[in-house]
N, C-alpha and C. Protein backbone atom coordinates (compact mmCIF):
# COMPACT_ATOMS: atom_id res chain seq x y z
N UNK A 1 171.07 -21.41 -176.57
CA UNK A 1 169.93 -21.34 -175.67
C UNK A 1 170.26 -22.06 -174.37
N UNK A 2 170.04 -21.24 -173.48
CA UNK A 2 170.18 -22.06 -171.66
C UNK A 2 168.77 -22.41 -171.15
N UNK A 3 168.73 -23.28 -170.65
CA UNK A 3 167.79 -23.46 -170.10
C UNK A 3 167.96 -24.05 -168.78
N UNK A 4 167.30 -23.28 -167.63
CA UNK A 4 167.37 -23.51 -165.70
C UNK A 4 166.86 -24.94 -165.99
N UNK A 5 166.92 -26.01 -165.53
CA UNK A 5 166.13 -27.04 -165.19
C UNK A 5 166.27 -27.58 -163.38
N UNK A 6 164.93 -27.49 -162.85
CA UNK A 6 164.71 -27.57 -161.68
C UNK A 6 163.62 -28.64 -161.74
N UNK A 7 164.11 -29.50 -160.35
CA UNK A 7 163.82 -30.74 -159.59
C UNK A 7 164.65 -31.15 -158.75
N UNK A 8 163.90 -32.16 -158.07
CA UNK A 8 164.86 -32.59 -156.97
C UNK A 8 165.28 -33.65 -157.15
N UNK A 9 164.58 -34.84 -158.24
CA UNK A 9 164.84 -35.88 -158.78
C UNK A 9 166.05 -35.69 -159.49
N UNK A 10 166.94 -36.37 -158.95
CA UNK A 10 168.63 -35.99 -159.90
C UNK A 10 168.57 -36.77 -161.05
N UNK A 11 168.00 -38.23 -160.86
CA UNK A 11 168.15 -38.95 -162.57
C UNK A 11 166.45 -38.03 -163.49
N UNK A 12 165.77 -37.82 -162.89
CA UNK A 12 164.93 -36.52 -164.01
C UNK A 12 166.06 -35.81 -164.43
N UNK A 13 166.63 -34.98 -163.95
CA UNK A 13 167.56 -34.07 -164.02
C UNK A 13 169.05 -34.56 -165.38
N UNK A 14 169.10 -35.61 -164.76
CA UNK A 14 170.16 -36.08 -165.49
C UNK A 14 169.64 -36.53 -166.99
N UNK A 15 168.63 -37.21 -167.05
CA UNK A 15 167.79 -37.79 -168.18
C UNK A 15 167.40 -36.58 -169.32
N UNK A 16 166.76 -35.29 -168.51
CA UNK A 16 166.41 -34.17 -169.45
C UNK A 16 167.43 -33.64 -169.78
N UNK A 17 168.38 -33.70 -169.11
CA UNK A 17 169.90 -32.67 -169.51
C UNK A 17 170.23 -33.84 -170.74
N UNK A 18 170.75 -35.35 -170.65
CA UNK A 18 170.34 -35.46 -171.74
C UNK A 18 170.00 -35.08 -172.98
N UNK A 19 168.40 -35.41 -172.95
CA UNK A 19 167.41 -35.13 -174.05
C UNK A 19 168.01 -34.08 -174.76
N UNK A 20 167.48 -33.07 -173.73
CA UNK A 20 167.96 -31.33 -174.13
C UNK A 20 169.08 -31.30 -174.80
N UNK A 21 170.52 -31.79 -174.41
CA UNK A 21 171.67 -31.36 -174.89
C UNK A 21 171.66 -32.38 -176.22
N UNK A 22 170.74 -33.16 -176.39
CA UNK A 22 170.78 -33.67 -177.87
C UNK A 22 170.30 -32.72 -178.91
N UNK A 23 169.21 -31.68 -178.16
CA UNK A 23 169.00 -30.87 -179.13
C UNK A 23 169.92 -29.81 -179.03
N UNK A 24 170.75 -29.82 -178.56
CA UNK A 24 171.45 -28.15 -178.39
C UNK A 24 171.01 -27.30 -177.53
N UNK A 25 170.68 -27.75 -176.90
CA UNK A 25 170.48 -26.56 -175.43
C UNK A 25 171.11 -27.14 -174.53
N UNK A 26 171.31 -25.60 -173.78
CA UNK A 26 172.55 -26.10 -172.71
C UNK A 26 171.51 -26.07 -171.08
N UNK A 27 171.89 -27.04 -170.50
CA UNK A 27 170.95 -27.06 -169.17
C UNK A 27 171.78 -26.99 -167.79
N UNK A 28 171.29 -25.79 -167.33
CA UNK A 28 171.73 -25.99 -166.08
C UNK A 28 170.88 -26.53 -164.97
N UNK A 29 171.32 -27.08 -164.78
CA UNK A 29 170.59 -28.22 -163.57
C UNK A 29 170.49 -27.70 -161.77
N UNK A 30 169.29 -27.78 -161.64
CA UNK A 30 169.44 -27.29 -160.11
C UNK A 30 168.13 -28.27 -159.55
N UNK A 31 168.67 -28.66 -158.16
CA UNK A 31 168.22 -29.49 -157.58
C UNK A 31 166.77 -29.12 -156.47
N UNK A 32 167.00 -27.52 -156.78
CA UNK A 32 165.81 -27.04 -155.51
C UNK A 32 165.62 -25.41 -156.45
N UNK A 33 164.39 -25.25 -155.98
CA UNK A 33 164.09 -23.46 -156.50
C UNK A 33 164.96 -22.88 -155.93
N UNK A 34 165.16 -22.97 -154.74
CA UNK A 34 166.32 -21.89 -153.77
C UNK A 34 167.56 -22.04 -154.18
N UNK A 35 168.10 -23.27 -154.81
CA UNK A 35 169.37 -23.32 -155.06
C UNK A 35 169.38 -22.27 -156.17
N UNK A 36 168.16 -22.35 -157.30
CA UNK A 36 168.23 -21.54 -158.59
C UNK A 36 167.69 -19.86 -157.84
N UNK A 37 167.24 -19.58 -157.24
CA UNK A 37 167.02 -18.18 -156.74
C UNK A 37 168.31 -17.78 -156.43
N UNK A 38 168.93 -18.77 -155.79
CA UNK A 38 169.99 -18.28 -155.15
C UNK A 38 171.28 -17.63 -155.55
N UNK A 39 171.23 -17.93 -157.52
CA UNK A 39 171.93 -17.36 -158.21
C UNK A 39 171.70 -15.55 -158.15
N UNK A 40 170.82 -15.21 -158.01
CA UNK A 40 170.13 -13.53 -158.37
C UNK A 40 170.73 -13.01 -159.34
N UNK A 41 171.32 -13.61 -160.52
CA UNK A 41 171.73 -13.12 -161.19
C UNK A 41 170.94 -14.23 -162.72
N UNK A 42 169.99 -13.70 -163.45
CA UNK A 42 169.76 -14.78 -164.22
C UNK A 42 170.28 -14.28 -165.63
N UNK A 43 171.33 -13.39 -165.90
CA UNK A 43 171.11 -13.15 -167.17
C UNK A 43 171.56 -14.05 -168.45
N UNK A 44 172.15 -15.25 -168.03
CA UNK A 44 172.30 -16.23 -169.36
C UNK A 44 171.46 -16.89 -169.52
N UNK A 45 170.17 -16.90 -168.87
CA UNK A 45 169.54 -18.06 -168.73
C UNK A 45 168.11 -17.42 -170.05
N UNK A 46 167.24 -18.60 -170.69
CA UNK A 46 166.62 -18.12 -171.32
C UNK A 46 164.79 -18.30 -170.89
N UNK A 47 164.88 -19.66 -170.27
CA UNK A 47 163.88 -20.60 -170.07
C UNK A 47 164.03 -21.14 -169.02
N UNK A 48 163.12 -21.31 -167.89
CA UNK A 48 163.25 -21.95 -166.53
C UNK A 48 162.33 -23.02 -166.55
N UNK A 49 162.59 -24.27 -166.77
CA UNK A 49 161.39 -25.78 -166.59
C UNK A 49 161.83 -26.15 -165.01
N UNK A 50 160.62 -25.96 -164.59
CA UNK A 50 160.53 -26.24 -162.85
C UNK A 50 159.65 -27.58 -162.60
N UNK A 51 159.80 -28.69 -161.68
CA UNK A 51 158.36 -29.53 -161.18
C UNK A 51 158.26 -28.16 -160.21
N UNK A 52 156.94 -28.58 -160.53
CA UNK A 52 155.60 -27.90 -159.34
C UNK A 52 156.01 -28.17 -157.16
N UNK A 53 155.79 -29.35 -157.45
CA UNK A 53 155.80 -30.20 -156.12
C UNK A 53 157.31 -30.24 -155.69
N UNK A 54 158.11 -29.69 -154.97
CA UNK A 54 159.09 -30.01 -154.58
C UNK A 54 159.37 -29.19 -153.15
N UNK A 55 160.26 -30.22 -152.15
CA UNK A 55 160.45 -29.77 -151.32
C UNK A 55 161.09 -28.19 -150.67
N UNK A 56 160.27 -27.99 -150.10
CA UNK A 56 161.42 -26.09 -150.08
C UNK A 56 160.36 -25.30 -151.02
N UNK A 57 160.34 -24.44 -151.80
CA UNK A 57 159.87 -23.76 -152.65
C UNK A 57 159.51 -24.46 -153.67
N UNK A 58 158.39 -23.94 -153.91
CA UNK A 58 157.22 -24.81 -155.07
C UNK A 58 157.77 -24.53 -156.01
N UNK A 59 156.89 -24.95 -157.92
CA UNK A 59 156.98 -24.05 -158.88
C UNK A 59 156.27 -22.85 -158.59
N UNK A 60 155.15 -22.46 -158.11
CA UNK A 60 154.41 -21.77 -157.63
C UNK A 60 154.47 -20.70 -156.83
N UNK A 61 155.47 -20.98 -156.18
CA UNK A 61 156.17 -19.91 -155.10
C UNK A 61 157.16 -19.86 -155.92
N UNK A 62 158.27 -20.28 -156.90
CA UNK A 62 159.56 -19.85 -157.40
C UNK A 62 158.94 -18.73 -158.53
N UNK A 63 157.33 -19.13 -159.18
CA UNK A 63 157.10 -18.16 -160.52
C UNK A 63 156.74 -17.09 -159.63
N UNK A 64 156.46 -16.90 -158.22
CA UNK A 64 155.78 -15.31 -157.45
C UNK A 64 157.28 -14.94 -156.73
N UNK A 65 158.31 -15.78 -156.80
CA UNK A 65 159.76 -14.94 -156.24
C UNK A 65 160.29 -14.48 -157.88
N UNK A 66 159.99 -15.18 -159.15
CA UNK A 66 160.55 -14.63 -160.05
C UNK A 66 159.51 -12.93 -160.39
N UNK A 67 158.23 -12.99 -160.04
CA UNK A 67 157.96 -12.07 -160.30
C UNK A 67 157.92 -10.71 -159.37
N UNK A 68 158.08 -11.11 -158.05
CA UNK A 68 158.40 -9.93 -157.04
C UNK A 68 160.25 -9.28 -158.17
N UNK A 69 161.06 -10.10 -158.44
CA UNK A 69 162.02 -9.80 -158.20
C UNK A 69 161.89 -9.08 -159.96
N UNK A 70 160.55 -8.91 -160.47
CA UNK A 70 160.26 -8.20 -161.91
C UNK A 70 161.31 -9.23 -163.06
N UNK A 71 161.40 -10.41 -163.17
CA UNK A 71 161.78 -11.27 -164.00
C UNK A 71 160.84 -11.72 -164.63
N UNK A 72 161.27 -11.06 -166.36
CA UNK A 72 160.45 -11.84 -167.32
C UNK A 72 160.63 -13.10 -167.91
N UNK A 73 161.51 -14.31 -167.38
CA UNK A 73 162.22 -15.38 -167.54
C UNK A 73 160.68 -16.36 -167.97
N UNK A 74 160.62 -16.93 -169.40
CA UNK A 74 159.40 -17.89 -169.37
C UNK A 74 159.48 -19.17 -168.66
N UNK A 75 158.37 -19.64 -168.08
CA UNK A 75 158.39 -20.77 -166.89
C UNK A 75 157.61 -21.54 -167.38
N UNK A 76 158.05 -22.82 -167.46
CA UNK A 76 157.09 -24.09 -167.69
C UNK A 76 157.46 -24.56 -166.86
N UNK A 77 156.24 -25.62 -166.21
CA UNK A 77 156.11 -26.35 -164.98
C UNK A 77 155.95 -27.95 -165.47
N UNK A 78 156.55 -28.49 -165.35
CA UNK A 78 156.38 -30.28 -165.26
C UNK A 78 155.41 -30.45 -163.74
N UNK A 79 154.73 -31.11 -164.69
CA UNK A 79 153.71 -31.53 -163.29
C UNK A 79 153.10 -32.71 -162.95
N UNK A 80 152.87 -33.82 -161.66
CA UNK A 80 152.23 -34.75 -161.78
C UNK A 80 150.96 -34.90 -161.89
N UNK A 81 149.94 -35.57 -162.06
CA UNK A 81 148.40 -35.86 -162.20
C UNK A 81 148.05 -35.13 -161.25
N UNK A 82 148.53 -35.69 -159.91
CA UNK A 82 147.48 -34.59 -159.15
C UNK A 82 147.91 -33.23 -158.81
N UNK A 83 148.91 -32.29 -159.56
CA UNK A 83 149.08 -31.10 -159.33
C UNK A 83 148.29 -30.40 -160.97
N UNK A 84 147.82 -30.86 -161.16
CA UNK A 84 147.07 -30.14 -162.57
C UNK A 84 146.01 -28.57 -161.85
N UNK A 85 145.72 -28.72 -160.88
CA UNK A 85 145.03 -27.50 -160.87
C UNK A 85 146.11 -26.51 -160.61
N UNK A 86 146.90 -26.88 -159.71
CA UNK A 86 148.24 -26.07 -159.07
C UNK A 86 148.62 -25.48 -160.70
N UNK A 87 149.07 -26.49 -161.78
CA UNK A 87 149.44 -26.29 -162.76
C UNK A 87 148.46 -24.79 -163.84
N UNK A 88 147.58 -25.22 -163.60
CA UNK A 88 146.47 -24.00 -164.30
C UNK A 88 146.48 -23.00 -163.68
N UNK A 89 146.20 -22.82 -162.05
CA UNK A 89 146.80 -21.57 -161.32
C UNK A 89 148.26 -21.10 -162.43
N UNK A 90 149.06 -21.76 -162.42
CA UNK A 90 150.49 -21.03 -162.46
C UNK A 90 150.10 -20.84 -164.29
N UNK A 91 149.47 -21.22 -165.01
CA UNK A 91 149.30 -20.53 -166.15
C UNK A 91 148.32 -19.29 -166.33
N UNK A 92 147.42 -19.41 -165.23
CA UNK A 92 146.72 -18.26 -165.20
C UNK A 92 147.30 -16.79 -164.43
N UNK A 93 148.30 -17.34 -163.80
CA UNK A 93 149.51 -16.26 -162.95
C UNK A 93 150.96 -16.06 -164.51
N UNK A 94 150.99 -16.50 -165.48
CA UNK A 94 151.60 -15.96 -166.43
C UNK A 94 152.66 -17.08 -166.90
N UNK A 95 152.53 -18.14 -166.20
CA UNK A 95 153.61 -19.13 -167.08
C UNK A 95 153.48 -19.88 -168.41
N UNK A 96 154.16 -19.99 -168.99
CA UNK A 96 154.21 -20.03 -170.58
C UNK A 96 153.34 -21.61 -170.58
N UNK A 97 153.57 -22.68 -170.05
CA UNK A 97 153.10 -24.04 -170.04
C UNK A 97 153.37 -24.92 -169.02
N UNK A 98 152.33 -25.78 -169.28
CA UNK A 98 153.02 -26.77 -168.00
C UNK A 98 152.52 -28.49 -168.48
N UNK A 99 153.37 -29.48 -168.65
CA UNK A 99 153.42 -30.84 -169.04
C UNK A 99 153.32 -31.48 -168.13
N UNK A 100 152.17 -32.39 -168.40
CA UNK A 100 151.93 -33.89 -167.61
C UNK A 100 153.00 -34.85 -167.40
N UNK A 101 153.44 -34.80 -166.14
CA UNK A 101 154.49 -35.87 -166.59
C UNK A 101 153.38 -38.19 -166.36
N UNK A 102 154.27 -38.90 -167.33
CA UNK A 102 155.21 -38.68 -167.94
C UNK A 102 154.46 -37.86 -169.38
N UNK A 103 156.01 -37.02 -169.61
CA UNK A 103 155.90 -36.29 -171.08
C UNK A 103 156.55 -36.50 -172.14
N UNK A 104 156.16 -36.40 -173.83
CA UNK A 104 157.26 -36.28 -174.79
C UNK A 104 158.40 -35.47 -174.60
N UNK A 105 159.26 -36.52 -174.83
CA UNK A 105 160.69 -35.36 -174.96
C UNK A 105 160.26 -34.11 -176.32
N UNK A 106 160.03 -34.61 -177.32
CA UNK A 106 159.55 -33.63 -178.36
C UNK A 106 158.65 -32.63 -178.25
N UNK A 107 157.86 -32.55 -177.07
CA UNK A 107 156.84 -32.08 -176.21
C UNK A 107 157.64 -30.77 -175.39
N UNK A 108 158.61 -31.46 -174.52
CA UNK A 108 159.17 -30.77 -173.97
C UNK A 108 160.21 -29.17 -174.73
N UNK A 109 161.02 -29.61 -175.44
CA UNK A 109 161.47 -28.99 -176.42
C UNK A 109 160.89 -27.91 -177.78
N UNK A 110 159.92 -28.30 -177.59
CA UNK A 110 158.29 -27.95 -178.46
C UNK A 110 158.27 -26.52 -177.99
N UNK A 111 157.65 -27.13 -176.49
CA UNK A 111 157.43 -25.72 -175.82
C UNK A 111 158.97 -25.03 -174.91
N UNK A 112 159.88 -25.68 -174.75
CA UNK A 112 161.04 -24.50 -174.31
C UNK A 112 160.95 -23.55 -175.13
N UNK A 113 161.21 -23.99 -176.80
CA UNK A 113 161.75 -22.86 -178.24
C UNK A 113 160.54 -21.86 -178.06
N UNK A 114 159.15 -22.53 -178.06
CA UNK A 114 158.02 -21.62 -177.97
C UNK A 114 158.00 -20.34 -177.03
N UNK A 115 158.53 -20.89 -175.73
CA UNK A 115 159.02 -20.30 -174.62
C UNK A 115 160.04 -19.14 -175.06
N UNK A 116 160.92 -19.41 -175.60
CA UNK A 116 161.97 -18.98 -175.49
C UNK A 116 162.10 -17.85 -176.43
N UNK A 117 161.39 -18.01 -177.49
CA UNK A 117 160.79 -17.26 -178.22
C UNK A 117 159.98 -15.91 -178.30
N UNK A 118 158.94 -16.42 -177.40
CA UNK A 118 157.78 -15.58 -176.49
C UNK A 118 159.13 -14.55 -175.65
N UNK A 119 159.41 -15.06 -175.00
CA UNK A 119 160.54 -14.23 -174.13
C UNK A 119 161.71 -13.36 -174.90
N UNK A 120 162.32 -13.80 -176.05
CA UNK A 120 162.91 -12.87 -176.99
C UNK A 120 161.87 -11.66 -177.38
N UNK A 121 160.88 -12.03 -177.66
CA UNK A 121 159.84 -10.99 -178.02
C UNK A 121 159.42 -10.06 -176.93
N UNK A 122 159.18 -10.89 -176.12
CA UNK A 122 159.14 -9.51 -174.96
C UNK A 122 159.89 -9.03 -174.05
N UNK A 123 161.66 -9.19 -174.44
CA UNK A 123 162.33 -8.33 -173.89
C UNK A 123 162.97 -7.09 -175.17
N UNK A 124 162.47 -7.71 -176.15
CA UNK A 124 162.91 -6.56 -177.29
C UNK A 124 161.80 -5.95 -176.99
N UNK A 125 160.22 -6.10 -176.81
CA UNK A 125 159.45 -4.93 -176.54
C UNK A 125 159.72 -3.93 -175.21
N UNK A 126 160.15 -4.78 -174.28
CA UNK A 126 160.87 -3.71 -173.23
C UNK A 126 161.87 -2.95 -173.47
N UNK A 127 162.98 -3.58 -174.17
CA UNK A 127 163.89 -2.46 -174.19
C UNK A 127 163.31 -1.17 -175.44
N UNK A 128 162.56 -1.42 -176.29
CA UNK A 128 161.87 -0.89 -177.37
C UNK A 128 161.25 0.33 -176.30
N UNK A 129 160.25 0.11 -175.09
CA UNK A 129 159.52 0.68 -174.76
C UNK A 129 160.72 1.66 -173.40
N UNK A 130 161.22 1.24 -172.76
CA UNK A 130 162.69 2.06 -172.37
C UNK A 130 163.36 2.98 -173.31
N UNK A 131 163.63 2.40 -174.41
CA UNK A 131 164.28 3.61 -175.54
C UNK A 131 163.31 4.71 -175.63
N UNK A 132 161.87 4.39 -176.04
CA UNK A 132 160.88 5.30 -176.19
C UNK A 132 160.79 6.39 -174.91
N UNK A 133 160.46 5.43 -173.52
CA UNK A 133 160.55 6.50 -172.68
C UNK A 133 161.66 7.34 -172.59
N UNK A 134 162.92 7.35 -172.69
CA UNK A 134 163.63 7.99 -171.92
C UNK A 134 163.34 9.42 -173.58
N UNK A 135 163.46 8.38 -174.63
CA UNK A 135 163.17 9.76 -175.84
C UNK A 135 162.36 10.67 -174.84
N UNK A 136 161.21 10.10 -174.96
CA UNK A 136 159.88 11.34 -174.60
C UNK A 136 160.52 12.28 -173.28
N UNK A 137 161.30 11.67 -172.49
CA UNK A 137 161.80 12.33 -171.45
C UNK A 137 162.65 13.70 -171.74
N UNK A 138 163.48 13.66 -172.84
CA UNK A 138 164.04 14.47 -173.19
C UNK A 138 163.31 15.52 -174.46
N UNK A 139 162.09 15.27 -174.26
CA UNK A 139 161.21 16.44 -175.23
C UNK A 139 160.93 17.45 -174.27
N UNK A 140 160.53 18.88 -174.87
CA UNK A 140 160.53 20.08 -173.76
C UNK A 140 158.31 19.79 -173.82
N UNK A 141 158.37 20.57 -172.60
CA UNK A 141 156.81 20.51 -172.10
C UNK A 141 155.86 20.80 -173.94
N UNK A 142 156.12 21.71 -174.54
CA UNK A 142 155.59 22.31 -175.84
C UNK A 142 155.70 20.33 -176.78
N UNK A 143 157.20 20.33 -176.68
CA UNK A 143 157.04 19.32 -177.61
C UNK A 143 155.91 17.65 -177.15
N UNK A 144 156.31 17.36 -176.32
CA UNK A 144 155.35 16.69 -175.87
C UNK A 144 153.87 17.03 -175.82
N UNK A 145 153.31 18.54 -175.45
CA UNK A 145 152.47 18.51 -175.62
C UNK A 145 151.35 18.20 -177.63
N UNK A 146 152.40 18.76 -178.43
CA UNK A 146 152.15 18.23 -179.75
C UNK A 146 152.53 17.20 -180.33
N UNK A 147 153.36 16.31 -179.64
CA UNK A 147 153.17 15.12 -179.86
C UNK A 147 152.01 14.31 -179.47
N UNK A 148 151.41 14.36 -178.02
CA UNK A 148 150.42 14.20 -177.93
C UNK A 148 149.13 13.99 -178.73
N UNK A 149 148.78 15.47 -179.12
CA UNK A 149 147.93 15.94 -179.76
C UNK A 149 148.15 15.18 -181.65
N UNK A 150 149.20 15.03 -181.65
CA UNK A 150 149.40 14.32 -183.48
C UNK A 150 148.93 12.89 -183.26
N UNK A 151 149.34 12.63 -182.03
CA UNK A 151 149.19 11.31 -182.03
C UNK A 151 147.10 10.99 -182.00
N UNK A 152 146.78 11.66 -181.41
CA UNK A 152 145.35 11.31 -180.97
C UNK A 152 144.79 12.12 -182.57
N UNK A 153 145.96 11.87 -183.34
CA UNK A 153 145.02 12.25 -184.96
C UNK A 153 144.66 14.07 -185.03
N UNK A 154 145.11 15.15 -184.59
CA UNK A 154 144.94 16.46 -185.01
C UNK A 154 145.72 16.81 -186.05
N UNK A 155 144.92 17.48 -186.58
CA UNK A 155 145.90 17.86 -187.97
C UNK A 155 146.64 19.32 -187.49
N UNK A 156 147.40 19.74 -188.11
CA UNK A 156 148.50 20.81 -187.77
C UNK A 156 147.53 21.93 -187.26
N UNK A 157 146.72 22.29 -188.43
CA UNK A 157 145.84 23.99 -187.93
C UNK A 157 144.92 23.76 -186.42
N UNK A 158 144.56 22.17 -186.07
CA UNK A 158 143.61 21.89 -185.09
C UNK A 158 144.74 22.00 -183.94
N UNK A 159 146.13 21.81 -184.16
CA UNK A 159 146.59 21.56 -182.86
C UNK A 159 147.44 23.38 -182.74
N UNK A 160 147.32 24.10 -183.26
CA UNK A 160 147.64 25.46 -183.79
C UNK A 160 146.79 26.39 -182.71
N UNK A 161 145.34 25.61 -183.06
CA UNK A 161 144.34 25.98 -182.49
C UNK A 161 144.14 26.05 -181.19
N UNK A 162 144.32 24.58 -180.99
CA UNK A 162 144.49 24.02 -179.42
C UNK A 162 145.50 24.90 -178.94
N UNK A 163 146.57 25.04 -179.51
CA UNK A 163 147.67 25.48 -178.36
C UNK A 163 148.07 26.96 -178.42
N UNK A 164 147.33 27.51 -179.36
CA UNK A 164 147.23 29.08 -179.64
C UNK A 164 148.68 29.55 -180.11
N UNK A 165 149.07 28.89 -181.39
CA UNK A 165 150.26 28.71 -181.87
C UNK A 165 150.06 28.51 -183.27
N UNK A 166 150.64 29.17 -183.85
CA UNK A 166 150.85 29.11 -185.48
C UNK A 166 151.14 27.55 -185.90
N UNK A 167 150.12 27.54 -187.38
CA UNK A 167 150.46 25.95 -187.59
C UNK A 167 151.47 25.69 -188.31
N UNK A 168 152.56 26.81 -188.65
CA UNK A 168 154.26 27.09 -189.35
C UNK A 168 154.41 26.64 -187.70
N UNK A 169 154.39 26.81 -186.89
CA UNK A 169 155.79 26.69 -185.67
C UNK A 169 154.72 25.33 -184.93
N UNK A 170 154.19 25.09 -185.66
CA UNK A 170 153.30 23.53 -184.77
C UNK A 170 154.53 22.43 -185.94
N UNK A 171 154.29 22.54 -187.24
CA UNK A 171 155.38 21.88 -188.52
C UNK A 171 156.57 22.44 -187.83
N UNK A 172 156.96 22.53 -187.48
CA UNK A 172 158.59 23.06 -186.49
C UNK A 172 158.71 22.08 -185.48
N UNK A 173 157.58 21.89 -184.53
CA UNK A 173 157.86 21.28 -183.71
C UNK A 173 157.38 19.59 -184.06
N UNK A 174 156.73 19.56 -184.80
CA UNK A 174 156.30 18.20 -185.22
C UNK A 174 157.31 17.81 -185.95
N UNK A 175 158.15 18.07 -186.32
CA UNK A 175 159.62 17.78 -187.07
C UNK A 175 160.93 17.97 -186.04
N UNK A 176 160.57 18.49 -184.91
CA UNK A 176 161.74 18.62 -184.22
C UNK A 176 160.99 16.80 -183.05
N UNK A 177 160.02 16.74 -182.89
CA UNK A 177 159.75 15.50 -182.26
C UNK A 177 160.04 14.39 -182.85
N UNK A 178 159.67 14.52 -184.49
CA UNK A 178 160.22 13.45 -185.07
C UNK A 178 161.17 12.87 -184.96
N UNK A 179 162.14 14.02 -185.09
CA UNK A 179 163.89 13.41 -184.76
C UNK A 179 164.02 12.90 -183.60
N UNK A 180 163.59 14.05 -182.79
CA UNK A 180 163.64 13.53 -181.10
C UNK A 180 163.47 11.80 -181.19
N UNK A 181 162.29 11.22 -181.55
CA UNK A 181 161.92 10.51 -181.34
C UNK A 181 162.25 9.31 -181.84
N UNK A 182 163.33 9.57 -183.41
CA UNK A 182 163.50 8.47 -183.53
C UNK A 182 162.34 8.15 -184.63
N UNK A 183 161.48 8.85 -185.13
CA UNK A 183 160.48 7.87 -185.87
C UNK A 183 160.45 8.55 -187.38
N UNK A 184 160.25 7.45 -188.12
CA UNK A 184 160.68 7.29 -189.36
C UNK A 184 159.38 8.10 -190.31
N UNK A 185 158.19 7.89 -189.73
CA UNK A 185 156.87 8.52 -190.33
C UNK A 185 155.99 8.72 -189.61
N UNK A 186 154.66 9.04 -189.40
CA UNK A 186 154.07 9.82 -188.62
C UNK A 186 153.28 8.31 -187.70
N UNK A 187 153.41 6.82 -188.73
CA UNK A 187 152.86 5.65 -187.82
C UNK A 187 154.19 5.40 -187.06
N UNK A 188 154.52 5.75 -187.44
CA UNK A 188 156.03 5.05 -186.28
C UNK A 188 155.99 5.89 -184.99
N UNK A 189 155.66 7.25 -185.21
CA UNK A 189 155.60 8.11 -183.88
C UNK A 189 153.96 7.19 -183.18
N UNK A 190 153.01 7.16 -183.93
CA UNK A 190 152.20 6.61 -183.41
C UNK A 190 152.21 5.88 -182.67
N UNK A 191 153.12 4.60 -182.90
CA UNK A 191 153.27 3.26 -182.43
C UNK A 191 154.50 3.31 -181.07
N UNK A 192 155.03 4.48 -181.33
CA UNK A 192 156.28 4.15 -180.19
C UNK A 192 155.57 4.90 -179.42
N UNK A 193 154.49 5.62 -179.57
CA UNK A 193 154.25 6.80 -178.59
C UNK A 193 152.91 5.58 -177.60
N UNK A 194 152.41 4.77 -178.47
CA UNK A 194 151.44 3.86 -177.64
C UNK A 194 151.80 2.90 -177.05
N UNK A 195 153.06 2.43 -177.59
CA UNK A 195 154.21 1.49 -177.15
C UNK A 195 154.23 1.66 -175.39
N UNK A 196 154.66 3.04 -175.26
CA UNK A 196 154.64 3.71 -173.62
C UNK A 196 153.06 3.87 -173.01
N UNK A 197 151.86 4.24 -173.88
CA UNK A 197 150.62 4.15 -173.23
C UNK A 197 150.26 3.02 -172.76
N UNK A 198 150.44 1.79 -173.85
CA UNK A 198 150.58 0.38 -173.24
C UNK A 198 150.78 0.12 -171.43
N UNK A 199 151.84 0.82 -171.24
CA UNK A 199 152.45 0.12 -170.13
C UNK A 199 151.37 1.25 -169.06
N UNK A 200 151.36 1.93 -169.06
CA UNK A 200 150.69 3.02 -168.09
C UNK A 200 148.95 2.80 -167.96
């Protein structure tokens, strides 16, 4: 597990790298948001712990450059007493947590894994929901349209009906989507097919 750690305080910096690397996480240390933007490349990283208050780019402004730039990276904010509202803004804008400093080290670590966790989970639902789309992409107009229709619960003769098509060549195509699709039983088409409604 990596974890960004941002501040401008170098012995903070030095102290949590520390902590952290007692538990086994590896920390990369950056002294300013811009220095850590400035990578544009985040893909080893798992977890970003930012202070709020720092010169140059906030936590606040680094969680709205991580999200222009569509990064699902989880963000906890270390924060002092008087940035607590700043702090609730940035949880109500999507960051995983944010700690009073001073904080438990056990505190801290608590919520990275929690973090880090949350973020495993929702990049397997993205790529989950990418696999799905590009499936559906490669179904012909007919098949999609009875996938559709299975999904919103029609039984074979109702969607036969609907589409003025025999319910032998509707079981043709509801078996040729299946494969298409990847799904194992008729909830699995369900679920990957809402998987993509989700996002839309």
């Amino acid at each position: 597990m990596t974890v960004a750690l941002i501040d401008d305080d170098a012995a903070v910096l030095d102290s949590l790298r520390m902590v952290l690397g007692s538990h086994g996480i590896t920390v990369r240390p950056f002294n300013s948001a811009n220095a850590f933007l400035a990578l544009g490349d985040f893909g080893d990283i798992d977890c970003v712990v930012s202070d709020v208050r720092m010169p140059g780019v906030t936590g606040l402004e680094l969680q709205r450059a991580l999200s222009d730039r569509g990064s699902s990276l989880p963000l906890i904010l270390m924060t002092g007493h008087g940035d607590i509202a700043m702090a609730v803004q940035a949880l109500k804008d999507g960051a995983v947590d944010f700690l009073e400093k001073p904080f438990d080290d056990a505190r801290l670590v608590e919520s990275i894994q929690t973090a880090t966790a949350a973020g495993d989970r929702q990049r397997s639902r993205r790529a989950a929901r990418e696999e799905t789309a590009a499936r559906i992409a490669e179904l012909t107009e007919r098949q999609r349209q009875v996938m559709e229709l299975v999904v919103k619960g029609l039984s074979s003769k109702e969607i036969a009906l609907d589409l003025g098509i025999s319910p032998r060549t509707v079981e043709n195509y509801r078996a040729w989507v299946m494969e298409k699709m990847g799904a194992s039983n008729l909830a699995d088409l369900v679920r990957k097919a809402l998987l993509v409604q989700d996002e839309t």
